[in-house]
Protein backbone atom coordinates (compact mmCIF):
# COMPACT_ATOMS: atom_id res chain seq x y z
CA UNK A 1 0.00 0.00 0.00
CA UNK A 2 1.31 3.61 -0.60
CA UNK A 3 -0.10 6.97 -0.75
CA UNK A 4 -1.70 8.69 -2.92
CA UNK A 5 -2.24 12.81 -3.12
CA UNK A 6 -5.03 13.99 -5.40
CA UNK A 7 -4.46 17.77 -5.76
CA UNK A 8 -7.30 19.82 -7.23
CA UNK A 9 -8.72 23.37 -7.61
CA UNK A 10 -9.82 23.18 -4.36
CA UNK A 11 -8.41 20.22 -1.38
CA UNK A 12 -5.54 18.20 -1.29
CA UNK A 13 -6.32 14.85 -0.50
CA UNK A 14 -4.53 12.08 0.76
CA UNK A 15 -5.89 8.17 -0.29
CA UNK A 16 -3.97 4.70 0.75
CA UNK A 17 -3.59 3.08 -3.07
CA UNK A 18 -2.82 -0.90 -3.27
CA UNK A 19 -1.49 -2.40 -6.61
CA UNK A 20 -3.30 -5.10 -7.57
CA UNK A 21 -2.57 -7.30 -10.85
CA UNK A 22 -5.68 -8.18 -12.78
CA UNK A 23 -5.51 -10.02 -15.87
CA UNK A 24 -1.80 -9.57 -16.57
CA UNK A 25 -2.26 -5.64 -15.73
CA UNK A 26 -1.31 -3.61 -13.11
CA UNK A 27 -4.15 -1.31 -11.49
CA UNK A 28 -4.79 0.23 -8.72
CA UNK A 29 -7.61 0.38 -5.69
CA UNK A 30 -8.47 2.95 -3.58
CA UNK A 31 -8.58 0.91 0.54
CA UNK A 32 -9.12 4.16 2.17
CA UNK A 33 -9.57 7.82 1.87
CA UNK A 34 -7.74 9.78 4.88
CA UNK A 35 -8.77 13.54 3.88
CA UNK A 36 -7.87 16.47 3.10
CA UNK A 37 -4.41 18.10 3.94
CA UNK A 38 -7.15 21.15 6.51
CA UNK A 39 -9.26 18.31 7.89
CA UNK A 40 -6.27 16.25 8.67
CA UNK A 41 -4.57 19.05 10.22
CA UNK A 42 -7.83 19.87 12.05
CA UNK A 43 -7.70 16.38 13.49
CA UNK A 44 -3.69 16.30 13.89
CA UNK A 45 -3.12 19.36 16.06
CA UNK A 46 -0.87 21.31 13.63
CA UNK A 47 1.06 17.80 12.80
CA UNK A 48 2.37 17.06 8.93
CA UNK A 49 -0.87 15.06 7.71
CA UNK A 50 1.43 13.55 4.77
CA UNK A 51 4.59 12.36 7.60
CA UNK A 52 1.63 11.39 9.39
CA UNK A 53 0.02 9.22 6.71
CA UNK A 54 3.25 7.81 5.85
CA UNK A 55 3.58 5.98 9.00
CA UNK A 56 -0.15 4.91 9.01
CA UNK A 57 0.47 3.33 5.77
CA UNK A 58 3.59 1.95 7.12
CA UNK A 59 1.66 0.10 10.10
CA UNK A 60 -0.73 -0.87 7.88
CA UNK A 61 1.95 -2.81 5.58
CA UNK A 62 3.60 -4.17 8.33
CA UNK A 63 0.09 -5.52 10.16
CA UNK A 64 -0.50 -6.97 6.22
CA UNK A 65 2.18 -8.79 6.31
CA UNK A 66 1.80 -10.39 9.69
């Protein structure tokens, strides 16, 4: 899993991605949408929402692979 920013006229937001290999091609799926870069900082109490997704997505690889 990695992350993924969407930037737009508007919010930043943040998304874990998986790969995932589907008939010989490579695609991707969105597991779960974290928010955007104000709510996250809302919620985070002036923390770096991407550092901060970065190591959610790095406990959720690590709980994936047991």
């Amino acid at each position: 899993m990695r992350l993924s920013i969407s930037k737009s006229k508007n919010p930043t937001s943040l998304y874990v991605i998986k790969d995932i290999i589907e008939n010989n091609k490579r695609t991707t799926k969105v597991v779960e949408r974290l928010g955007t870069i104000k709510e996250l900082e809302e919620k985070l109490n002036g923390q770096d929402p991407i550092e901060w997704a970065k190591k959610y997505i790095k406990e959720l690889n690590e709980k994936e692979k047991g």
